[in-house]
N, C-alpha and C. Protein backbone atom coordinates (compact mmCIF):
# COMPACT_ATOMS: atom_id res chain seq x y z
N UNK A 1 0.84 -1.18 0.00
CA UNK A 1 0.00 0.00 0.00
C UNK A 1 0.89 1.25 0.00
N UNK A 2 0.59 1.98 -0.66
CA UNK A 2 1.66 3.19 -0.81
C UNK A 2 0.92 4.55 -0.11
N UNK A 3 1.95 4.89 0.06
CA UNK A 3 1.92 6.50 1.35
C UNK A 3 1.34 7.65 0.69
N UNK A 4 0.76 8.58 1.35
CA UNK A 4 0.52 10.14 0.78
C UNK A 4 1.66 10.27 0.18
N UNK A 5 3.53 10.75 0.97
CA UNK A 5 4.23 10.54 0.42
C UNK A 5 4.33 10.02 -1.01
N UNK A 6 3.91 8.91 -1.32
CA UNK A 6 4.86 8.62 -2.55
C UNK A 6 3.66 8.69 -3.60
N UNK A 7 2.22 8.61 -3.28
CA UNK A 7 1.29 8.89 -4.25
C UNK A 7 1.16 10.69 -4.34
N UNK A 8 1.69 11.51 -3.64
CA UNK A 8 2.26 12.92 -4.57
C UNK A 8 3.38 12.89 -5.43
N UNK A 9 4.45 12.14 -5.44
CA UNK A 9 5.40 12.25 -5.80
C UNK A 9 4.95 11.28 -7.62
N UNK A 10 4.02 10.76 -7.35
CA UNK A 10 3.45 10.19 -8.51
C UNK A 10 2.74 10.84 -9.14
N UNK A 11 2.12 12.42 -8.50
CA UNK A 11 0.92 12.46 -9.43
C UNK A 11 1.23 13.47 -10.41
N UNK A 12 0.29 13.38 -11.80
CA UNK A 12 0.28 13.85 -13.13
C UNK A 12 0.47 15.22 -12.66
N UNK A 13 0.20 16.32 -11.89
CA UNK A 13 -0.10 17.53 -11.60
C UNK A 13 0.61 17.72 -10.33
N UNK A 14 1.43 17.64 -9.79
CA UNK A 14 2.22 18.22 -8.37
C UNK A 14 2.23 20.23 -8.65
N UNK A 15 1.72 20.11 -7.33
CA UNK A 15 2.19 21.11 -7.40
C UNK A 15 1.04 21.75 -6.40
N UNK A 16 1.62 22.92 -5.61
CA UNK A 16 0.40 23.19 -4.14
C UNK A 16 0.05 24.67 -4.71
N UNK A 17 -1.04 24.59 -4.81
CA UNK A 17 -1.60 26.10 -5.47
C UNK A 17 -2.55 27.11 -4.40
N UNK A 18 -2.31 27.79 -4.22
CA UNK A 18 -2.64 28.65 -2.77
C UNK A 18 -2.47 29.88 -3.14
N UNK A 19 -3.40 30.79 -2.17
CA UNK A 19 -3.63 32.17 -2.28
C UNK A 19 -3.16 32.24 -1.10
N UNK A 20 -2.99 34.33 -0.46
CA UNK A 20 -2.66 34.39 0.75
C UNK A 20 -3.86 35.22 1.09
N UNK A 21 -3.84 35.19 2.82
CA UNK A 21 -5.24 35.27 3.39
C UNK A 21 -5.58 36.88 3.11
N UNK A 22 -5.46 37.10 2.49
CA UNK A 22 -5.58 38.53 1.59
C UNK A 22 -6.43 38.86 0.79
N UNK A 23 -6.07 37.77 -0.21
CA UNK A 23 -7.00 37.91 -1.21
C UNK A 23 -8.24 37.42 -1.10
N UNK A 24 -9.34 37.59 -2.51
CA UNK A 24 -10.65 37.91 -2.42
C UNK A 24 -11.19 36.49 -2.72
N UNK A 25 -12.16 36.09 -1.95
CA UNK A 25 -12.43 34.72 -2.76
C UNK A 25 -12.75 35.15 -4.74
N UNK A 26 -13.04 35.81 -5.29
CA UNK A 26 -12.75 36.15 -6.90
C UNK A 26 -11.14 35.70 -6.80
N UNK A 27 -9.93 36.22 -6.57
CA UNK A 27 -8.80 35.54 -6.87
C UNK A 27 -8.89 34.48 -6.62
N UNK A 28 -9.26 33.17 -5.36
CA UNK A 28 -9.03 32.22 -5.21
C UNK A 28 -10.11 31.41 -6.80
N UNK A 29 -10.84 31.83 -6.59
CA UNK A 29 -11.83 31.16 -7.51
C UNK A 29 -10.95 31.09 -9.18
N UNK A 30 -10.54 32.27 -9.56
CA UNK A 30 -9.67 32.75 -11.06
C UNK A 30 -8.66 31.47 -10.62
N UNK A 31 -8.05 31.65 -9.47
CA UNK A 31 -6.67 30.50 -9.84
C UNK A 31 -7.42 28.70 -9.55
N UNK A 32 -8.36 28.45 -9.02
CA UNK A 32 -9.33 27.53 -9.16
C UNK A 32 -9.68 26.54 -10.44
N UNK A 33 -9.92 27.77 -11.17
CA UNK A 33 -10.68 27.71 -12.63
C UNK A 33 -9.75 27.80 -13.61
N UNK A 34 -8.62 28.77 -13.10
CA UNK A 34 -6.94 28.50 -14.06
C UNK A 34 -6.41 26.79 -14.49
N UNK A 35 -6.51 26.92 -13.10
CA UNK A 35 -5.61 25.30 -12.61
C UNK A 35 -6.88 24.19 -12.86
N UNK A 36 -7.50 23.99 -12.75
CA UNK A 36 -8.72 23.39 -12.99
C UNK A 36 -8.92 22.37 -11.73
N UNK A 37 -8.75 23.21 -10.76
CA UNK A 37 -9.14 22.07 -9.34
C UNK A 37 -10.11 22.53 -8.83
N UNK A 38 -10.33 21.75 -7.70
CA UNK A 38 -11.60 22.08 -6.95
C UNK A 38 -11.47 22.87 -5.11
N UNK A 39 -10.16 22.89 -4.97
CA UNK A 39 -9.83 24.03 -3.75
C UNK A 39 -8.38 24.47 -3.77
N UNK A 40 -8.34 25.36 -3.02
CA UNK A 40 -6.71 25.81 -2.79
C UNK A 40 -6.78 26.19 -1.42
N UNK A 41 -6.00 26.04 -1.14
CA UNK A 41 -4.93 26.11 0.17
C UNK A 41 -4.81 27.69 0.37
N UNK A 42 -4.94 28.06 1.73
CA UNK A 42 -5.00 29.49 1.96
C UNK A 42 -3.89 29.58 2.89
N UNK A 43 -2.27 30.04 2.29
CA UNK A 43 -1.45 30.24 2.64
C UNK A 43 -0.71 31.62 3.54
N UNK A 44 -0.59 31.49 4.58
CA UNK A 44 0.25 32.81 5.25
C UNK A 44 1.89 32.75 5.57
N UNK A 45 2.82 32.79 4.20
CA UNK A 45 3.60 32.84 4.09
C UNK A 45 3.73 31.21 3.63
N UNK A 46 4.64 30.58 4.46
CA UNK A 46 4.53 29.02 4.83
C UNK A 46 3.55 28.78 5.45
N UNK A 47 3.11 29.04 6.27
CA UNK A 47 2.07 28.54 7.04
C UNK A 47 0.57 28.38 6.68
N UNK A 48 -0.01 27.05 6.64
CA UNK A 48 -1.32 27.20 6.10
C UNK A 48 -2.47 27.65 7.34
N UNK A 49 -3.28 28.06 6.79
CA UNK A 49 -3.86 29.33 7.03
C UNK A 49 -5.65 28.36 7.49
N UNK A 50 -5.92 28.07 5.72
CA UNK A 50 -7.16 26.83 5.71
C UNK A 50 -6.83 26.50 4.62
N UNK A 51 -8.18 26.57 3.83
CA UNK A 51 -8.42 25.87 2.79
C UNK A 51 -9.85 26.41 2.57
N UNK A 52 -9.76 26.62 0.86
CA UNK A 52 -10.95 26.90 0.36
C UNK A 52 -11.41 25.85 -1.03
N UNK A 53 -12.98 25.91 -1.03
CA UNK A 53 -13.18 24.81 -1.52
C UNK A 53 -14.61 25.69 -2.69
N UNK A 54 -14.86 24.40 -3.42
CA UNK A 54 -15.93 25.04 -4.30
C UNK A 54 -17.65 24.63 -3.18
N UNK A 55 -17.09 24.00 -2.33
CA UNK A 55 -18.10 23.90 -1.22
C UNK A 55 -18.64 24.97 -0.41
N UNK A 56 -17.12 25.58 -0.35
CA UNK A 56 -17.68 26.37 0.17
C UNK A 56 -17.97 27.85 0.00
N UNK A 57 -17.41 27.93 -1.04
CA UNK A 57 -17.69 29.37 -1.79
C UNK A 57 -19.71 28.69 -2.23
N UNK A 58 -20.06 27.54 -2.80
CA UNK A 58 -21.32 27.23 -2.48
C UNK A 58 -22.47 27.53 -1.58
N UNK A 59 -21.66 27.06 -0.60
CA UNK A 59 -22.43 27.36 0.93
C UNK A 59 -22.44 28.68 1.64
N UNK A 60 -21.29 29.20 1.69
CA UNK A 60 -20.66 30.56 2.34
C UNK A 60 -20.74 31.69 1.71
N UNK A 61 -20.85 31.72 0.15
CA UNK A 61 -20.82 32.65 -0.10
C UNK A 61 -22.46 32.70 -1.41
N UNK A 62 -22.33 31.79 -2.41
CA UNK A 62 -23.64 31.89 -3.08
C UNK A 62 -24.92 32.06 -2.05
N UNK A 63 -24.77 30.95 -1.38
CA UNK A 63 -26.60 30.84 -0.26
C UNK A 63 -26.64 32.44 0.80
N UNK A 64 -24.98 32.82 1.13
CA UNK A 64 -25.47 34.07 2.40
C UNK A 64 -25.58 35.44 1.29
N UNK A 65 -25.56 35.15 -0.05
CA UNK A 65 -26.05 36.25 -1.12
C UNK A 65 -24.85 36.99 -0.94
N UNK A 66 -23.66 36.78 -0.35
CA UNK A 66 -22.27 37.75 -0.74
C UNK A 66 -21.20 37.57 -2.25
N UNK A 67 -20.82 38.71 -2.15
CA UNK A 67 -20.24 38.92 -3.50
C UNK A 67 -18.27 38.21 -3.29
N UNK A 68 -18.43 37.18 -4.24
CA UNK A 68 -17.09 36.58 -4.76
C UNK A 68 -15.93 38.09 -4.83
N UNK A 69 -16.15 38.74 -5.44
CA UNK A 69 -14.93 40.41 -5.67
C UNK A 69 -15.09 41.20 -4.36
N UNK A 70 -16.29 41.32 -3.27
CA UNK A 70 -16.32 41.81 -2.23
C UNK A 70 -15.67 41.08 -0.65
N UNK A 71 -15.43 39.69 -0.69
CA UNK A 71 -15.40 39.13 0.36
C UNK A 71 -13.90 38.42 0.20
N UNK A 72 -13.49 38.75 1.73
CA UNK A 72 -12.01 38.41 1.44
C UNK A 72 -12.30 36.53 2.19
N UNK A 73 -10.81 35.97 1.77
CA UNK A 73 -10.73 34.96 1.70
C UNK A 73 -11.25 33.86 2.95
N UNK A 74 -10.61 35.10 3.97
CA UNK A 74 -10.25 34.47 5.55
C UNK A 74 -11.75 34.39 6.04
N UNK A 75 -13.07 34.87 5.74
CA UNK A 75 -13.86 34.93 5.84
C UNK A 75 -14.61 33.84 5.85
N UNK A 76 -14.21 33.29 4.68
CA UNK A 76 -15.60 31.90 3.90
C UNK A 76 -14.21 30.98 3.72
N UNK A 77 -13.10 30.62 4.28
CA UNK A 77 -12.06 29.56 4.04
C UNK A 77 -12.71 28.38 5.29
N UNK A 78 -12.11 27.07 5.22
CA UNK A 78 -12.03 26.36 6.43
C UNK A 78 -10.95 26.72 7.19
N UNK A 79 -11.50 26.87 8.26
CA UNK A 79 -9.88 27.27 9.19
C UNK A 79 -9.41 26.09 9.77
N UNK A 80 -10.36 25.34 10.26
CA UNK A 80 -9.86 23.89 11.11
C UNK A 80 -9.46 22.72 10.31
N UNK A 81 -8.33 22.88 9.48
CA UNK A 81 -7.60 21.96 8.51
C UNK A 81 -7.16 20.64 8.48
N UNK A 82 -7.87 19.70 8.33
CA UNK A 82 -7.33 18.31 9.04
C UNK A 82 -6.31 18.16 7.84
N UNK A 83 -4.91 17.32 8.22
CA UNK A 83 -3.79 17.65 7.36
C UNK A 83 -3.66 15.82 7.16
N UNK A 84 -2.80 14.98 6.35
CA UNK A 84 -2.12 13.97 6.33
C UNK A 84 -0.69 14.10 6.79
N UNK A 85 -0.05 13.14 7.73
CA UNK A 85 1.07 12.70 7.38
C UNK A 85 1.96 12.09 6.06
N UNK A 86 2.93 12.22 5.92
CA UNK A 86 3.69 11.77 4.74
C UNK A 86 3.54 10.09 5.05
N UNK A 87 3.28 9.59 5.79
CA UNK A 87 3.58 8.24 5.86
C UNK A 87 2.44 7.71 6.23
N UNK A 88 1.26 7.98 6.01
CA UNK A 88 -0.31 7.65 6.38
C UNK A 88 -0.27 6.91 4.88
N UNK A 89 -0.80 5.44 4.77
CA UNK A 89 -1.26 5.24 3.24
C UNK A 89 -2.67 5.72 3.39
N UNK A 90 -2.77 4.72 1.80
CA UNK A 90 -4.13 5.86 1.01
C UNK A 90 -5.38 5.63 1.58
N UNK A 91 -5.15 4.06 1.73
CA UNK A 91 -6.81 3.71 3.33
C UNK A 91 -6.78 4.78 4.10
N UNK A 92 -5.26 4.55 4.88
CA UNK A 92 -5.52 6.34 5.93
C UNK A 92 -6.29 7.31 5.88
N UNK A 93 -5.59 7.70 4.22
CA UNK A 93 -5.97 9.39 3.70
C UNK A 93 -7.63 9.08 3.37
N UNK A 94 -7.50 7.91 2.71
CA UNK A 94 -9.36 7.76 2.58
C UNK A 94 -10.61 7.87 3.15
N UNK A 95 -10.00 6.62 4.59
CA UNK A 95 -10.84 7.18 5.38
C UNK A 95 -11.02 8.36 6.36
N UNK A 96 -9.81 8.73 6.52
CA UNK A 96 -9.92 10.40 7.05
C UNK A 96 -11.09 11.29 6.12
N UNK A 97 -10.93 11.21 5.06
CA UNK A 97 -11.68 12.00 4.05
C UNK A 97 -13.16 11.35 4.30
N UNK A 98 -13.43 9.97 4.25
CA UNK A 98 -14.57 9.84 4.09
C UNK A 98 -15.61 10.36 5.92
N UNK A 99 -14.44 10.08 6.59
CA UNK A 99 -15.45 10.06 7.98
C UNK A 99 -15.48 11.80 8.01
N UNK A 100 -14.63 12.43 7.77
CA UNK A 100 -15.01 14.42 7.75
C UNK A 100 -15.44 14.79 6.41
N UNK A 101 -16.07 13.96 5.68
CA UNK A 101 -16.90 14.67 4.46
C UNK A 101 -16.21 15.72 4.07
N UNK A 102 -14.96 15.45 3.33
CA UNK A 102 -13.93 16.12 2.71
C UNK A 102 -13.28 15.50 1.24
N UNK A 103 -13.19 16.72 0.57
CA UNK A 103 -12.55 16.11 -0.99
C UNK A 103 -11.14 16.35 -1.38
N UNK A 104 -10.33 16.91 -0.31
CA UNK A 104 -9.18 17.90 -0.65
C UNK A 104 -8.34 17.76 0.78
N UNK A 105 -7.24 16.90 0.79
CA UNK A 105 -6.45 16.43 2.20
C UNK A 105 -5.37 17.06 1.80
N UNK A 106 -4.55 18.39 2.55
CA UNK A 106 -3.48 18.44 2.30
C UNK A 106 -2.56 17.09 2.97
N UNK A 107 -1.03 17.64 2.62
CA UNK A 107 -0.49 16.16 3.10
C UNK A 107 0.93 17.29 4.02
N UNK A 108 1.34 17.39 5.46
CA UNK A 108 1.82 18.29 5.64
C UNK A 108 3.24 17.16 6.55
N UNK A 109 4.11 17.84 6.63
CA UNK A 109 5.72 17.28 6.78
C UNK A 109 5.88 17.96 8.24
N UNK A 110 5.53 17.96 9.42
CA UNK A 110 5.88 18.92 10.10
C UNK A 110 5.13 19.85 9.38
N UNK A 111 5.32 21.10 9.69
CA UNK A 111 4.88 22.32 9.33
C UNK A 111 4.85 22.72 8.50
N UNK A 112 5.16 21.73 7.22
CA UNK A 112 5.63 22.10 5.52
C UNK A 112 4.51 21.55 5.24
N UNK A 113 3.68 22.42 4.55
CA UNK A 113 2.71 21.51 3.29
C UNK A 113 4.06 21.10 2.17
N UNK A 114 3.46 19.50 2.08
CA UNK A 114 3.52 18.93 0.70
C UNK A 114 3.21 18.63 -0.32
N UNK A 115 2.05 18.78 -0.45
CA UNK A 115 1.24 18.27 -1.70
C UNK A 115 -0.14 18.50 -0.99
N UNK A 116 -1.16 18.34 -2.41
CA UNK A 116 -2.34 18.40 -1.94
C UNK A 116 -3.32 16.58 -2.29
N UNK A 117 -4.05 15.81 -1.82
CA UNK A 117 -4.37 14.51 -2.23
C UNK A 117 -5.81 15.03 -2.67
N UNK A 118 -6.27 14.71 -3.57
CA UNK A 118 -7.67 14.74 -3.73
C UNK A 118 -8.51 13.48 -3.51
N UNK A 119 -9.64 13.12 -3.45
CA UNK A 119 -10.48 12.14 -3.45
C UNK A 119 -10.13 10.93 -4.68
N UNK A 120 -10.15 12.38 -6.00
CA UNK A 120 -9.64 11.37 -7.28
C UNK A 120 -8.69 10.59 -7.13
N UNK A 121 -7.31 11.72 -6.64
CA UNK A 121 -6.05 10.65 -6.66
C UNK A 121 -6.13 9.26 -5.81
N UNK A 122 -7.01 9.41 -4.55
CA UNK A 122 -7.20 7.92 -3.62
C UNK A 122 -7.75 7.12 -4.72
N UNK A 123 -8.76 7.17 -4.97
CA UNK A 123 -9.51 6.19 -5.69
C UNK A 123 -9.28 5.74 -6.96
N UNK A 124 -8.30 6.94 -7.66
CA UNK A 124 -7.34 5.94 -8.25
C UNK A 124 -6.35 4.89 -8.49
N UNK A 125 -5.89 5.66 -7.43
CA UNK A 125 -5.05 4.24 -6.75
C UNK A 125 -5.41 3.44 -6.33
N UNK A 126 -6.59 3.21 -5.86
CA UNK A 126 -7.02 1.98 -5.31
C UNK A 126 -7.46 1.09 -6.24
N UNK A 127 -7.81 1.78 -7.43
CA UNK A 127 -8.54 1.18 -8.77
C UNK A 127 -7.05 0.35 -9.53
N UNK A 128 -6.14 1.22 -9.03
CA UNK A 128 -4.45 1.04 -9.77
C UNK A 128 -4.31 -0.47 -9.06
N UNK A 129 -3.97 -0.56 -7.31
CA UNK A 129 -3.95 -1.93 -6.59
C UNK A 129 -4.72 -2.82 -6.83
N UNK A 130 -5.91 -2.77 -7.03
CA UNK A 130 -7.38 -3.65 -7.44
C UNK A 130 -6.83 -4.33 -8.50
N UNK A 131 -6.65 -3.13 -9.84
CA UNK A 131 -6.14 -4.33 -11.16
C UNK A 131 -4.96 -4.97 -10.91
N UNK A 132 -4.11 -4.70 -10.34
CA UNK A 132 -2.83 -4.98 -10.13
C UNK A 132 -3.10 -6.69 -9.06
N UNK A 133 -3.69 -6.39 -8.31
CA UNK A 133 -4.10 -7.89 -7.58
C UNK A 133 -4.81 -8.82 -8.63
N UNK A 134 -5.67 -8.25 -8.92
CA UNK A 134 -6.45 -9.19 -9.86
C UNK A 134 -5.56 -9.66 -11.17
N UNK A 135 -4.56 -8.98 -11.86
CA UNK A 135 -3.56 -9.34 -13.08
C UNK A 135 -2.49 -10.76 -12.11
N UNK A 136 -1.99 -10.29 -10.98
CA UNK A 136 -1.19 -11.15 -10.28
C UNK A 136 -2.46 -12.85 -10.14
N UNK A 137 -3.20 -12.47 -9.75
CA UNK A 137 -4.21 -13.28 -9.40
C UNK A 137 -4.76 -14.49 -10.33
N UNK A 138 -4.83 -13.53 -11.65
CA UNK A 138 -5.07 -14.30 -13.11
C UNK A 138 -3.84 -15.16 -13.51
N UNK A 139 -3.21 -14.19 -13.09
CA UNK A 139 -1.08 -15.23 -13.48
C UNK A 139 -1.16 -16.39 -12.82
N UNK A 140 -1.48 -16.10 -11.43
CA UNK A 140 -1.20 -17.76 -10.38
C UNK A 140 -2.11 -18.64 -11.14
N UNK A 141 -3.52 -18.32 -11.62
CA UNK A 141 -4.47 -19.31 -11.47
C UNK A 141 -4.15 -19.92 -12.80
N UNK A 142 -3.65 -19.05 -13.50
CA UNK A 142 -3.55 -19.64 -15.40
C UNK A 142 -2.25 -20.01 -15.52
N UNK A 143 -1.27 -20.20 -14.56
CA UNK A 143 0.12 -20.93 -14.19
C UNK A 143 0.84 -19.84 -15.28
């Protein structure tokens, strides 16, 4: 079973994309829709800050009728950030995600964000181990 660690270091897109608690949810959303993900990381310097999501610009900001160019970030972000270890595998990161109804796990080193895991990347991989057992599986039985 492979680690947060080494399933960032695998994925097609590395790379931690974050605003600072400054900006407007409209910037977070533009680099959102740039990058084509579904949250970014709300950075204060190194230090993460939260995390913003298309959840919650949903919830926080469409339903309370506030304006995306009027409302700054720190406002409508998650502040209470549940993070991964580098050495948690992907069951870990999975079920962390599934029991806090979350799509977007950063993965943090100590105090360093590393990467960001999405829902996709777990369940790809698991789809990756699945065939991978079942190809081994077909080998033993067909000698």
């Amino acid at each position: 079973m492979k680690t947060a660690r080494q399933l960032l270091q695998e994925k097609a897109r590395p790379g931690i994309f974050s605003v600072p608690p400054n900006a407007t949810v409209y910037q977070a959303l533009q680099l959102m829709a740039e990058k084509d993900i579904g949250a970014v990381l709300v950075m204060d310097g190194a230090r993460l800050s939260g995390i913003f999501s298309e959840r919650d610009y949903a919830r926080k900001v469409v339903l309370q009728g506030k304006t995306s160019a009027g409302t700054p970030i720190v406002d409508i972000m998650t502040k209470r950030v549940i993070v991964a270890r580098p050495s948690q595998t992907v069951d870990e990161c999975m079920a962390i995600m599934s029991e806090k109804r979350f799509r977007h796990l950063p993965v943090c080193d100590g105090d360093t964000v590393i990467g960001v895991l999405s829902i996709t990347d777990l369940v790809r991989e698991q789809i990756a181990e699945q065939q991978f057992l079942i190809e081994q599986l077909e080998h033993y039985i067909h000698g």
